[in-house]
C-alpha atoms as a PDB file:
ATOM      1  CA  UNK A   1      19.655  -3.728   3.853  1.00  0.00           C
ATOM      2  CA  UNK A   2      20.729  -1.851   7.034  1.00  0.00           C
ATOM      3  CA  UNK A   3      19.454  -3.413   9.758  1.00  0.00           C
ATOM      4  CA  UNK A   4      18.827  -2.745  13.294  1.00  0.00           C
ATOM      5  CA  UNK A   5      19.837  -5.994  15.630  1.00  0.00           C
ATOM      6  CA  UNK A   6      18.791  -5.634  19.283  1.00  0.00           C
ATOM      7  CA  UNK A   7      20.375  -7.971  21.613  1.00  0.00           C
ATOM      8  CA  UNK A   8      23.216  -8.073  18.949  1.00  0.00           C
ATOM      9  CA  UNK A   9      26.002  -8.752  21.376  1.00  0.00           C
ATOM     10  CA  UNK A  10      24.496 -12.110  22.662  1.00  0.00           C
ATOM     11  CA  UNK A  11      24.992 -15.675  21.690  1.00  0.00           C
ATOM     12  CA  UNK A  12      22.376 -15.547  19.013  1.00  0.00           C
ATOM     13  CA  UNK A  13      22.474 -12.132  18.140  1.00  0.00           C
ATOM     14  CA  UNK A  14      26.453 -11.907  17.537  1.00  0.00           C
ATOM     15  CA  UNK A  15      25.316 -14.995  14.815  1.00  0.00           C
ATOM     16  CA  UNK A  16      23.042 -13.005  13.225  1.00  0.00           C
ATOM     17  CA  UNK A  17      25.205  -9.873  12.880  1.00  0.00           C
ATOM     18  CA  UNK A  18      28.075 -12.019  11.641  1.00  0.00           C
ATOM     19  CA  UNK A  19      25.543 -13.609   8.684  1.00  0.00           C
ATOM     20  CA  UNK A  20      24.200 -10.141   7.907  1.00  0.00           C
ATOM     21  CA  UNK A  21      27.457  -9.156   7.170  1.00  0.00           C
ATOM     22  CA  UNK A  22      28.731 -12.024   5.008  1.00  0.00           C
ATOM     23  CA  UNK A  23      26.044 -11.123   3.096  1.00  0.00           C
ATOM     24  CA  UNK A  24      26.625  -7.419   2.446  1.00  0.00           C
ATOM     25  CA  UNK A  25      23.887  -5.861   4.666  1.00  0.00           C
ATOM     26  CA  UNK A  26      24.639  -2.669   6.904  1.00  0.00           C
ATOM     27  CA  UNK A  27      24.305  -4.228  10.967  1.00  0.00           C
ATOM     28  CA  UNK A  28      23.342  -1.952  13.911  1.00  0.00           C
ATOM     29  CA  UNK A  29      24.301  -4.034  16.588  1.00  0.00           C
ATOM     30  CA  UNK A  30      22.381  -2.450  19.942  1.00  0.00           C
ATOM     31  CA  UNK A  31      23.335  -4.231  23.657  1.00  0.00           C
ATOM     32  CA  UNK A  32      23.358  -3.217  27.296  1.00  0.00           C
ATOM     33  CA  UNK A  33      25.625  -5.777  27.616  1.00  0.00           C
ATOM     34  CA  UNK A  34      23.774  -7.585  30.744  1.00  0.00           C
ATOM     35  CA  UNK A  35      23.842 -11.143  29.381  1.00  0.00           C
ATOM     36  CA  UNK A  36      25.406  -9.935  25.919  1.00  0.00           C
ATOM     37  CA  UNK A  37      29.391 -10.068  25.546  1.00  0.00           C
ATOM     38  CA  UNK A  38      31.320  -7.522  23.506  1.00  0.00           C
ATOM     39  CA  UNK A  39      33.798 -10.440  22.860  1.00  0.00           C
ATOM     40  CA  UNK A  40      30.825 -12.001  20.680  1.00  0.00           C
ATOM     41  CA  UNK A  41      31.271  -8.967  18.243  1.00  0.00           C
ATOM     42  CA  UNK A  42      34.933  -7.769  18.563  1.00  0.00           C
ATOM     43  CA  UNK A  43      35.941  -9.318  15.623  1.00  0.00           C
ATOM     44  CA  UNK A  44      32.837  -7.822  13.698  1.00  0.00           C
ATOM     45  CA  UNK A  45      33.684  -4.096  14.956  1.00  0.00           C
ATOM     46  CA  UNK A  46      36.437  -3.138  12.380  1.00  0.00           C
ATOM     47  CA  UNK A  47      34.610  -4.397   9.703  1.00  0.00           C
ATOM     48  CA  UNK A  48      32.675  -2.118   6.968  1.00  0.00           C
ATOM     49  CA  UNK A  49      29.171  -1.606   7.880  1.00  0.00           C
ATOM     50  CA  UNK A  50      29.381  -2.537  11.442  1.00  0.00           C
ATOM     51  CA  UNK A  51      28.193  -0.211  14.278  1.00  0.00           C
ATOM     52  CA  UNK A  52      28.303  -0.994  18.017  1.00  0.00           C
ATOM     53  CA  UNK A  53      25.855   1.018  20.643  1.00  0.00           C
ATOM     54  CA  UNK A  54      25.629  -0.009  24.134  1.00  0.00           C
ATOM     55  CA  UNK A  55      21.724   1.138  24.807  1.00  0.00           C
ATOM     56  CA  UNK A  56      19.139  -0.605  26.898  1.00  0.00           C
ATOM     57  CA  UNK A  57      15.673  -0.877  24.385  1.00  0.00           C
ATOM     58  CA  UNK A  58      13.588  -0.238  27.445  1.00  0.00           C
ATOM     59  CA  UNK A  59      14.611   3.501  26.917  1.00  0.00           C
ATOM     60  CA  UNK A  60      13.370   5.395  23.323  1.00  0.00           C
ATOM     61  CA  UNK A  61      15.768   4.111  20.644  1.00  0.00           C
ATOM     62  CA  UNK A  62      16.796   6.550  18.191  1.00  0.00           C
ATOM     63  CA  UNK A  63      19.285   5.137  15.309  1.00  0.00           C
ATOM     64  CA  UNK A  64      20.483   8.145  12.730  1.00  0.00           C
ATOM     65  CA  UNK A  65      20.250   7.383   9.114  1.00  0.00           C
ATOM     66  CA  UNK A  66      18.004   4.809   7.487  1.00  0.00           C
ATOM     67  CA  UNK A  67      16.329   0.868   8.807  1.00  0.00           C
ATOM     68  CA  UNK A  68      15.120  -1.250   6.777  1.00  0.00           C
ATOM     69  CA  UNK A  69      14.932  -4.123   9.440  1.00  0.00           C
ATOM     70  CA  UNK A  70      14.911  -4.042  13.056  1.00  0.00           C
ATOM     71  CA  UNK A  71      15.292  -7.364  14.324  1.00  0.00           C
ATOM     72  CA  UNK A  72      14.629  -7.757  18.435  1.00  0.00           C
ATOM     73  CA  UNK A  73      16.579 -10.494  20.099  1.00  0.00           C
ATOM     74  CA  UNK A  74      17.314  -8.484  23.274  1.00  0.00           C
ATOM     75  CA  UNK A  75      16.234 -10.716  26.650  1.00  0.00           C
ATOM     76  CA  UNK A  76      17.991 -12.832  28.992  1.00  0.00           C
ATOM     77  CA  UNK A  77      17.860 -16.391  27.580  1.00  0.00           C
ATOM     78  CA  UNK A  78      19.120 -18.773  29.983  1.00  0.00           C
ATOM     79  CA  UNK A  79      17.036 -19.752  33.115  1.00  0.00           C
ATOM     80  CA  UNK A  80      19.928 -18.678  35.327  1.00  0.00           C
ATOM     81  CA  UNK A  81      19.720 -15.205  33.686  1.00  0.00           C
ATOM     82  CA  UNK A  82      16.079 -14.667  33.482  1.00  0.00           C
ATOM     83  CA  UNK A  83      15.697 -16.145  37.255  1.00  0.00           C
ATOM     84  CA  UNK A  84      18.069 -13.982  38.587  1.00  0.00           C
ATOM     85  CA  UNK A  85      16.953 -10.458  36.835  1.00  0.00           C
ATOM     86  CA  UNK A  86      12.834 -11.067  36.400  1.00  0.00           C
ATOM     87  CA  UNK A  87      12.200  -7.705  36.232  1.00  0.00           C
ATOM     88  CA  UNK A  88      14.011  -6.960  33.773  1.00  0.00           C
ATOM     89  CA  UNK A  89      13.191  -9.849  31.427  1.00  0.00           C
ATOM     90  CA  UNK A  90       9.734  -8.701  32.092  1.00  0.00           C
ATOM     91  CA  UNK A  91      10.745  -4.578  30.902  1.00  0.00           C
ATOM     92  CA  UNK A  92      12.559  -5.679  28.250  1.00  0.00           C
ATOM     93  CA  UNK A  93       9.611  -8.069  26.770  1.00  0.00           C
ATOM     94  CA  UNK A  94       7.228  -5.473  26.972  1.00  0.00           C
ATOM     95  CA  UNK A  95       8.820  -1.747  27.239  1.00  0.00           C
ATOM     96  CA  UNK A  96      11.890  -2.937  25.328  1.00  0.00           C
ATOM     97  CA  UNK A  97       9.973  -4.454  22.362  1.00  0.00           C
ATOM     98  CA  UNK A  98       7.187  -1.513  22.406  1.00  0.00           C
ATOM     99  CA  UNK A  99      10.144   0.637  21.173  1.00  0.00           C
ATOM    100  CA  UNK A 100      11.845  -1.331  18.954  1.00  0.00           C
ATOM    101  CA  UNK A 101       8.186  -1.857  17.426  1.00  0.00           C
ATOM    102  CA  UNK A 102       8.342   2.498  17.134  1.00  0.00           C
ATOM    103  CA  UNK A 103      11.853   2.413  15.517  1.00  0.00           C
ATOM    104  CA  UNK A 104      10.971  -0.053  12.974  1.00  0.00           C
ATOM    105  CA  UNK A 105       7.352   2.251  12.523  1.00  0.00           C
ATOM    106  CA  UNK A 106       9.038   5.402  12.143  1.00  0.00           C
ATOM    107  CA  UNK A 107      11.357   4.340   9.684  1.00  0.00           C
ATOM    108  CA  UNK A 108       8.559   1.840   7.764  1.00  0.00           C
ATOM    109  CA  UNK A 109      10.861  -0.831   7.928  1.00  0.00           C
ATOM    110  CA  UNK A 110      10.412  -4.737   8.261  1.00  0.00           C
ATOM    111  CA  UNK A 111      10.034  -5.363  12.490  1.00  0.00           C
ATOM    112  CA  UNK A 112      11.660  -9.391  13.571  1.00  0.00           C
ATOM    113  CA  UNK A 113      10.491 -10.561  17.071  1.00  0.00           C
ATOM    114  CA  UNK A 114      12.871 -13.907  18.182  1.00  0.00           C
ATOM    115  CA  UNK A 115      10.199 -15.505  20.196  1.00  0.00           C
ATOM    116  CA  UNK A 116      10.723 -18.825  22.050  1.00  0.00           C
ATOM    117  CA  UNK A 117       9.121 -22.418  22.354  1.00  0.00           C
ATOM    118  CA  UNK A 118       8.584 -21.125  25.662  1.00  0.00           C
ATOM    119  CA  UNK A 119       5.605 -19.858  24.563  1.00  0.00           C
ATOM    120  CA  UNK A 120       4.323 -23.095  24.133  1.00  0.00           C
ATOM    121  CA  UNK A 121       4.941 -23.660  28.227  1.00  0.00           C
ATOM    122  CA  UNK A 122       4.794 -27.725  29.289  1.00  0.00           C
ATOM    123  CA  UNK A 123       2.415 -28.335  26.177  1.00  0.00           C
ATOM    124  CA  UNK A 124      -0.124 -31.019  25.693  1.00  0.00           C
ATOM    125  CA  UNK A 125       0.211 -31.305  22.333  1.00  0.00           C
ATOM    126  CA  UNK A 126       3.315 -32.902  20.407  1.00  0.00           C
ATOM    127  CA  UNK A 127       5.112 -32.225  18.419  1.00  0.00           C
ATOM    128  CA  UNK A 128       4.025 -28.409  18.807  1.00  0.00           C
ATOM    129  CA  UNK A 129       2.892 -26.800  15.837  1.00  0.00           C
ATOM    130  CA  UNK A 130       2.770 -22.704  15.306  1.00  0.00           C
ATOM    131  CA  UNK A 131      -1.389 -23.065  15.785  1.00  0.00           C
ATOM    132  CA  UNK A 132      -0.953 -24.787  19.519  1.00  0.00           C
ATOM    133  CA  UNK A 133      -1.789 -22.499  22.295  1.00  0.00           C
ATOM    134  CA  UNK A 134       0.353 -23.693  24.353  1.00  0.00           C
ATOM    135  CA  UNK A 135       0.196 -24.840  28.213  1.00  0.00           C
ATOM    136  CA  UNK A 136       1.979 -22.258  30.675  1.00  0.00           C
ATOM    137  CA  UNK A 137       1.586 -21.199  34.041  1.00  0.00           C
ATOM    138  CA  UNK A 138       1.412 -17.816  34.345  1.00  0.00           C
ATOM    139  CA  UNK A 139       2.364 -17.087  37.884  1.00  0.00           C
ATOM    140  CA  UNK A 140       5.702 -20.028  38.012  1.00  0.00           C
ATOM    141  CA  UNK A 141       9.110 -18.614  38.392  1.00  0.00           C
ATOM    142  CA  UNK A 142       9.187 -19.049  34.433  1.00  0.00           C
ATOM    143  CA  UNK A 143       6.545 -17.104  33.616  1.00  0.00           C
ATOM    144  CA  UNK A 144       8.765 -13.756  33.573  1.00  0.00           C
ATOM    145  CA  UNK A 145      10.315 -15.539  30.863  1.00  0.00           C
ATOM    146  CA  UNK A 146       7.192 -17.488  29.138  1.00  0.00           C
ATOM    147  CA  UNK A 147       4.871 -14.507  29.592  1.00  0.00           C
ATOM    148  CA  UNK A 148       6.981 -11.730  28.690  1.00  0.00           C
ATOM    149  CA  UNK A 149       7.884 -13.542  24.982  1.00  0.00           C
ATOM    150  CA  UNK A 150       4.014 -14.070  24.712  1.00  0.00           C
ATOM    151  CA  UNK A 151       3.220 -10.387  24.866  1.00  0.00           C
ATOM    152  CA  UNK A 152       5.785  -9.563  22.902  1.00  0.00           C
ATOM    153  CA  UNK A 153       4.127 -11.533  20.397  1.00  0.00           C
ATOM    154  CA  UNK A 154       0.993 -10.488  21.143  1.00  0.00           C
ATOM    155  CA  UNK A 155       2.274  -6.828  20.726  1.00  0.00           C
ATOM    156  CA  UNK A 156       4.167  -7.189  17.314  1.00  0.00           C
ATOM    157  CA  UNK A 157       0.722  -8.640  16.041  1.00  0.00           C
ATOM    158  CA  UNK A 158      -1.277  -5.540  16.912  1.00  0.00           C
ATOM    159  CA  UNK A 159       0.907  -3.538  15.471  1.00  0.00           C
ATOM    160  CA  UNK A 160       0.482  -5.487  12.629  1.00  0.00           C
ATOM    161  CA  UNK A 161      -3.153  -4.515  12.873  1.00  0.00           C
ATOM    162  CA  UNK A 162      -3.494  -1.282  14.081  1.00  0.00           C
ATOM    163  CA  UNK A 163      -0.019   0.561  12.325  1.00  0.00           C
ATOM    164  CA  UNK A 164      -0.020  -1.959   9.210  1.00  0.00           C
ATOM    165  CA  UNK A 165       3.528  -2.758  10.610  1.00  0.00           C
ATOM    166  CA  UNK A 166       5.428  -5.421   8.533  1.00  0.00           C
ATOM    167  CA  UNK A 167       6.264  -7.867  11.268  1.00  0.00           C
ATOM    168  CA  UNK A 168       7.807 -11.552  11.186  1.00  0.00           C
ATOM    169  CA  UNK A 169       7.678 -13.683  14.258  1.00  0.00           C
ATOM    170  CA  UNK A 170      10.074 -16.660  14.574  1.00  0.00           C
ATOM    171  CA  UNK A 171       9.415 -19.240  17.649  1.00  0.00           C
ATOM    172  CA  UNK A 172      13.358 -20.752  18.637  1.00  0.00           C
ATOM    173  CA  UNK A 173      14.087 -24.142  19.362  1.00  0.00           C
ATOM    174  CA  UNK A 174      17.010 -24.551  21.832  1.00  0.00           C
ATOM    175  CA  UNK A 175      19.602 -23.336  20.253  1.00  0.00           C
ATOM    176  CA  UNK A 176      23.578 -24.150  21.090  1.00  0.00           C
ATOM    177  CA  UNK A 177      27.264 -23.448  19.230  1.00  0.00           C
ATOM    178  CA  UNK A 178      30.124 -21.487  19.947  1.00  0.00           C
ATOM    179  CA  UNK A 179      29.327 -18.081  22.028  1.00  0.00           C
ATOM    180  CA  UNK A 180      26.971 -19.599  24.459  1.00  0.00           C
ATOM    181  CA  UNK A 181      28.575 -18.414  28.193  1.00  0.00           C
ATOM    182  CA  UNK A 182      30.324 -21.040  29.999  1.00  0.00           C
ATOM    183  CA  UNK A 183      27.634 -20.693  32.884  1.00  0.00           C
ATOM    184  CA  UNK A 184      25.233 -19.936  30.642  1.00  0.00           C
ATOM    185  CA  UNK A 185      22.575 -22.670  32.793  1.00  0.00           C
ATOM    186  CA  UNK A 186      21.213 -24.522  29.449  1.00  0.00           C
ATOM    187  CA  UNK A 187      21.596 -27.907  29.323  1.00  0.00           C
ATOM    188  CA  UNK A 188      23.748 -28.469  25.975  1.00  0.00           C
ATOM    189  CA  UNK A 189      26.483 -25.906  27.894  1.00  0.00           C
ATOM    190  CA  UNK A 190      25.955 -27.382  31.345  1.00  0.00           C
ATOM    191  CA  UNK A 191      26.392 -30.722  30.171  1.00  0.00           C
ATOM    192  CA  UNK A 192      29.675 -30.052  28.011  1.00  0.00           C
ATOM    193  CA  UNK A 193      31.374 -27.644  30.927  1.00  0.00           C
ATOM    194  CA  UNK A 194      30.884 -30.348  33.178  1.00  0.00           C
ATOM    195  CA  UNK A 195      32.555 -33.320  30.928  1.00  0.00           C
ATOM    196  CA  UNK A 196      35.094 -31.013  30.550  1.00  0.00           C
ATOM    197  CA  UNK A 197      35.901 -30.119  34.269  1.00  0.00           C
ATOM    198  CA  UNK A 198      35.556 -33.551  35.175  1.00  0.00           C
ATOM    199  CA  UNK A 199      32.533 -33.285  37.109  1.00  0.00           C
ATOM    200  CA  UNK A 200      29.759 -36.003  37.220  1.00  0.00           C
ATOM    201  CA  UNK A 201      26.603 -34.801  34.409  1.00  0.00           C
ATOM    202  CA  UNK A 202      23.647 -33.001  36.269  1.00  0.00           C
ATOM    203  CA  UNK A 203      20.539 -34.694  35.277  1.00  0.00           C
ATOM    204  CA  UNK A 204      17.373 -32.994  36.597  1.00  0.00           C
ATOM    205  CA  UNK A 205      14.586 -36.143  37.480  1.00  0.00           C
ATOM    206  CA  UNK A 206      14.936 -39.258  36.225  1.00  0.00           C
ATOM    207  CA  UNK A 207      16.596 -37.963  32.284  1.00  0.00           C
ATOM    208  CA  UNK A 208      13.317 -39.015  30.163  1.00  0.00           C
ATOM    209  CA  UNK A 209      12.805 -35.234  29.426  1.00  0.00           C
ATOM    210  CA  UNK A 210      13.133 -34.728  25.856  1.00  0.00           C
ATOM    211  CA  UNK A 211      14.225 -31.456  24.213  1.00  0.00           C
ATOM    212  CA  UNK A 212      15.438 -30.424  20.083  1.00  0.00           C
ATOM    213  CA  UNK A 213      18.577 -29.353  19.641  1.00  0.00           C
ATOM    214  CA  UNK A 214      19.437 -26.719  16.388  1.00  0.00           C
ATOM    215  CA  UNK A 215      22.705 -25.951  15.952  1.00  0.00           C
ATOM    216  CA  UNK A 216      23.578 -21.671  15.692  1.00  0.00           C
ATOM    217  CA  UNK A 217      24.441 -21.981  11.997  1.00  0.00           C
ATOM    218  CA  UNK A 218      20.998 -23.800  11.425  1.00  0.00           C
ATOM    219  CA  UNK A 219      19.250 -21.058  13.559  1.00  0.00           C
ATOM    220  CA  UNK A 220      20.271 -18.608  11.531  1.00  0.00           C
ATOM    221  CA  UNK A 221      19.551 -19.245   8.231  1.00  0.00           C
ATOM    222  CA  UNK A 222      16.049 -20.102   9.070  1.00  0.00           C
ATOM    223  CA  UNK A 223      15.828 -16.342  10.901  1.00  0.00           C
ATOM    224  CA  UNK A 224      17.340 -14.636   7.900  1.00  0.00           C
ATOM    225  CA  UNK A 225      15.455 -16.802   5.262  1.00  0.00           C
ATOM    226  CA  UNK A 226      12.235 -15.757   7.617  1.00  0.00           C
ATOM    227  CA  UNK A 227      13.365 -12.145   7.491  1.00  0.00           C
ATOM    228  CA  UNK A 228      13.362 -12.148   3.579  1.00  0.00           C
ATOM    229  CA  UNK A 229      10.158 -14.161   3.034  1.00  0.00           C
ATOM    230  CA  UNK A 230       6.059 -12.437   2.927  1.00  0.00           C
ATOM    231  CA  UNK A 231       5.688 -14.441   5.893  1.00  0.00           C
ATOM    232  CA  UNK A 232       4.544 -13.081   8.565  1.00  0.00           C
ATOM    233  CA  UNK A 233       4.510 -16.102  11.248  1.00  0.00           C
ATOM    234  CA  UNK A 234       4.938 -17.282  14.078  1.00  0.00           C
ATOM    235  CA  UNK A 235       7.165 -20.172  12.361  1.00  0.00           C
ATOM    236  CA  UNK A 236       8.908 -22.183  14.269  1.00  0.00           C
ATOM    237  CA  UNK A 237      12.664 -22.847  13.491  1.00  0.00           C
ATOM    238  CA  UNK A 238      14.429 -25.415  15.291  1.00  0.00           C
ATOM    239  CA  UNK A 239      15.423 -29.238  15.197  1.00  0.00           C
ATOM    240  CA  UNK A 240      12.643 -31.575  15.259  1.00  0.00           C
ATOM    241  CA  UNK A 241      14.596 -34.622  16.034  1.00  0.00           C
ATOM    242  CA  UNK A 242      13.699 -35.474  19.682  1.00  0.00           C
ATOM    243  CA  UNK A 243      16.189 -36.483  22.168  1.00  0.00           C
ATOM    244  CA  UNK A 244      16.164 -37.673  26.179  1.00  0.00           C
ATOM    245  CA  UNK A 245      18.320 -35.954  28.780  1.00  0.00           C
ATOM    246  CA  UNK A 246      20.362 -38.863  29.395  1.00  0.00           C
ATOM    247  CA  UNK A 247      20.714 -39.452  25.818  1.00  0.00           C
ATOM    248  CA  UNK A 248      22.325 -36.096  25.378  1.00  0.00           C
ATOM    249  CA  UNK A 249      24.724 -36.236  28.561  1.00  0.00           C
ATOM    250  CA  UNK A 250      25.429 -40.030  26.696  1.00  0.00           C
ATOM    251  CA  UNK A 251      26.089 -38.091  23.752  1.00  0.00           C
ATOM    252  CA  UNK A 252      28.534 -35.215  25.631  1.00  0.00           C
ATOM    253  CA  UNK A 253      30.537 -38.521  28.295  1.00  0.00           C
ATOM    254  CA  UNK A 254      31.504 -39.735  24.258  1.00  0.00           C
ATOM    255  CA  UNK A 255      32.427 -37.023  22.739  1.00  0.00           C
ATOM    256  CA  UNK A 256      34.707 -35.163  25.524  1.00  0.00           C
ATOM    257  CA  UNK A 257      36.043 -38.713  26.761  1.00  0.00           C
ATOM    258  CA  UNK A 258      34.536 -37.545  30.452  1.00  0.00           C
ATOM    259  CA  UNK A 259      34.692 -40.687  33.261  1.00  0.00           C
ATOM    260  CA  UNK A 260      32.809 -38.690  35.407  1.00  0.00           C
ATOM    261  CA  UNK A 261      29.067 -40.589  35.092  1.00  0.00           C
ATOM    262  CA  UNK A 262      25.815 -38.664  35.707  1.00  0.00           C
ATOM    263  CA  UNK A 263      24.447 -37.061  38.727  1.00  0.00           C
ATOM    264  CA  UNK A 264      20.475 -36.670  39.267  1.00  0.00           C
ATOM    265  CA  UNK A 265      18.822 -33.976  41.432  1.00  0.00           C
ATOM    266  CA  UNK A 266      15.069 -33.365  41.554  1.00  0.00           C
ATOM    267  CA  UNK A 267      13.287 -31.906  38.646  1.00  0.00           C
ATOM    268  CA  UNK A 268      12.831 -27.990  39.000  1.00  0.00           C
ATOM    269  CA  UNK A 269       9.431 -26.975  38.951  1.00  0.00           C
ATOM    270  CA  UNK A 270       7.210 -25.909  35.413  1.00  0.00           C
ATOM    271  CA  UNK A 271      10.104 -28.101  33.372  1.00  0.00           C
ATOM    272  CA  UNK A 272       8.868 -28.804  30.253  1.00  0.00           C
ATOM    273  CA  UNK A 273       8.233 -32.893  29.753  1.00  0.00           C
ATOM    274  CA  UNK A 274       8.761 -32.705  25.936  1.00  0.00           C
ATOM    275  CA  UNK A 275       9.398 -30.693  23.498  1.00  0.00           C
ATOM    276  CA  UNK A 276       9.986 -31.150  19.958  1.00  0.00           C
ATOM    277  CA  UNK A 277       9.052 -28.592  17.004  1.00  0.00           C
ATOM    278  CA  UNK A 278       6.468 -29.384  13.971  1.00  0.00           C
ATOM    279  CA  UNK A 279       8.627 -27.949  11.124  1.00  0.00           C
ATOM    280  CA  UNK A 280       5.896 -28.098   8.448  1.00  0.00           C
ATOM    281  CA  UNK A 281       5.718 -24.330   7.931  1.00  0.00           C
ATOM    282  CA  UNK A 282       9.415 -23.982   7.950  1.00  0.00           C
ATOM    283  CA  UNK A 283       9.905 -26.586   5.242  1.00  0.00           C
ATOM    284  CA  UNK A 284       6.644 -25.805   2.855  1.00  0.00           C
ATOM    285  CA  UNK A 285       7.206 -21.568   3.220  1.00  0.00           C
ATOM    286  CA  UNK A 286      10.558 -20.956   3.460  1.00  0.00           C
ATOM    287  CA  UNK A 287      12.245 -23.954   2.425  1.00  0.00           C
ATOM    288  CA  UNK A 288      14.433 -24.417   5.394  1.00  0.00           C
ATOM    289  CA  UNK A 289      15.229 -27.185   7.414  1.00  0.00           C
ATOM    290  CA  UNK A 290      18.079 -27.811   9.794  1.00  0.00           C
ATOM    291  CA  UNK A 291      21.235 -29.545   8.646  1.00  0.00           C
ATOM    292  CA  UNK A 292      23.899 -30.192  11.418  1.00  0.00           C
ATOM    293  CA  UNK A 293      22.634 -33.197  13.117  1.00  0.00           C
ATOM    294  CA  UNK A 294      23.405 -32.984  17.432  1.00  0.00           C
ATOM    295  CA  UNK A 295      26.584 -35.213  17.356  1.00  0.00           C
ATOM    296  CA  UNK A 296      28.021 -32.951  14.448  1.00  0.00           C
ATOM    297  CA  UNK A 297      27.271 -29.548  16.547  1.00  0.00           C
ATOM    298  CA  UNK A 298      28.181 -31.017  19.927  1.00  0.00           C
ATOM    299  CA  UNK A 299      31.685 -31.639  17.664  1.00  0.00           C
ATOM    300  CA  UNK A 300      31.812 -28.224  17.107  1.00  0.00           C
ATOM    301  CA  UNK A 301      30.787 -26.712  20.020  1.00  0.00           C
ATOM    302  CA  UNK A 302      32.904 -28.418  22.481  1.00  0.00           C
ATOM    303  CA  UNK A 303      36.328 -26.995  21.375  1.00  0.00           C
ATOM    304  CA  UNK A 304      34.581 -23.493  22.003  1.00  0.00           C
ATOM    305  CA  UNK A 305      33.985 -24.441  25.707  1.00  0.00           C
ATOM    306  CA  UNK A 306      37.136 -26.280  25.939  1.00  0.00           C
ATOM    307  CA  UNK A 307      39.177 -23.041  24.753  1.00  0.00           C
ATOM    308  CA  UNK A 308      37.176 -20.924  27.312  1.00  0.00           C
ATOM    309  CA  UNK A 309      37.574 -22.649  30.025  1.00  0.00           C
ATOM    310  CA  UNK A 310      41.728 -23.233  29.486  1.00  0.00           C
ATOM    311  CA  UNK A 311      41.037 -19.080  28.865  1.00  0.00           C
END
């Protein structure tokens, strides 16, 4: 296939291009480069069948030649990211994914929206399954974030209805590995850049939170095994074993040898108690299921962060 990768430069998105290629497809890698890195791709941009635009979605996207997939991860991830630039997390969710929706119409090819747990807000229900409405506040400071993924949803599936568009819709679990930016603000990175620096483990309340943690490699194959399937979700793809805040930073003091114990500050507001995906789809419709377990990843994820930070 040839396909279209929005957002291709980011953590994720640089993962995706990478397994497109080691499987022979054609990748169209399209970034503005606000969060995205070109370091992510350089070692992807001599290869065959590689093609790097810088181009922000929110403006028309043209893309000469033939699509057969146009897969949108373009947004600012991280809270830091999406706090700082609201706006534009906002555009991009809406403007930015109405066009990709018109590239992937006008060449009647196969249209990916990366959605987020997010969407499922603080939930009341757990673990969350794809048919949970979730529990957001609309009007937080991570709303920009929550709401703009939900509309992108909510767009992809009337285009589905009204244009007959052949749309897949995958809901992402936190996700870590190597590319994530050193400041990058999510927990797995804070917690490992700060057992490296020597600095005490920021734990936000009292560390009962409880997040699921799918390694990049993981991730990925569930997208691309999504991509390929007649399913037309939401499906969630993540890790569905459950782990506490202080059991991760436990996790991270072990494996980087840190001595510099845990520091707690006051839980930012909208923070998500629990979260923990039901895989059931994943496994029975695609047969995918994660893998790496967390203390496997974390072992390959901290020499990343160790060799950026000596960088």
């Amino acid at each position: 296939m040839r396909v279209v990768v929005a957002g291709g430069s980011g953590f994720l998105g640089s993962h995706v291009c990478e397994a497109l290629l080691n499987r022979g497809d054609e990748v169209v890698c399209l970034d503005n480069f606000i969060t995205g890195d070109k370091r992510n791709v350089a070692q992807l941009v001599t290869q065959e069948g590689f093609t790097l635009i810088e181009h922000d979605v929110v403006e028309p996207v043209a893309v000469e030649g033939s699509v057969d997939a146009v897969m949108n991860l373009a947004s600012p991830a991280s809270p830091k990211d999406y706090l700082a630039m609201p706006i534009e997390t906002l555009d991009v969710g809406s403007s930015g994914t109405r066009q990709l929706l018109d590239l992937a119409r006008r060449h009647d090819a196969r249209f990916f929206m990366a959605s987020t747990s997010e969407v499922y807000g603080d939930p009341l229900v757990h673990p969350q399954p794809e048919a949970y409405w979730g529990h957001v506040n609309p009007i937080g400071e991570r709303s920009v974030y929550d709401e703009a993924k939900r509309f992108s949803e909510a767009l992809t599936m009337a285009y589905r209805r009204v244009y007959d568009t052949d749309t897949r819709i995958v809901r992402i679990f936190n996700t870590y590995g190597p590319r994530m930016q050193v400041d990058d603000g999510r927990v797995v990175s804070n917690f490992i850049v700060q057992a490296l620096r020597g600095d005490p483990l920021t734990i936000y309340g009292d560390g009962s939170q409880t997040r699921s943690f799918c390694y990049v490699a993981d991730e990925v194959r569930g997208f691309l095994a999504l991509l390929d399937s007649d399913e037309p979700g939401p499906i969630n793809i993540g890790n569905p074993v459950e782990f506490t805040m202080l059991e991760l930073a436990d996790l991270v003091i072990e494996l980087t040898g840190s001595q510099a114990g845990i520091s707690h500050r006051p839980l930012p507001n909208d923070d998500p108690q629990q979260r923990q995906p039901d895989i059931s789809m994943a496994r029975e419709r695609l047969g995918w299921e994660p893998e790496v377990a967390l203390r496997e990843g974390l072992g390959l994820t901290i020499p990343y962060f160790a060799e950026q930070l000596s960088a």
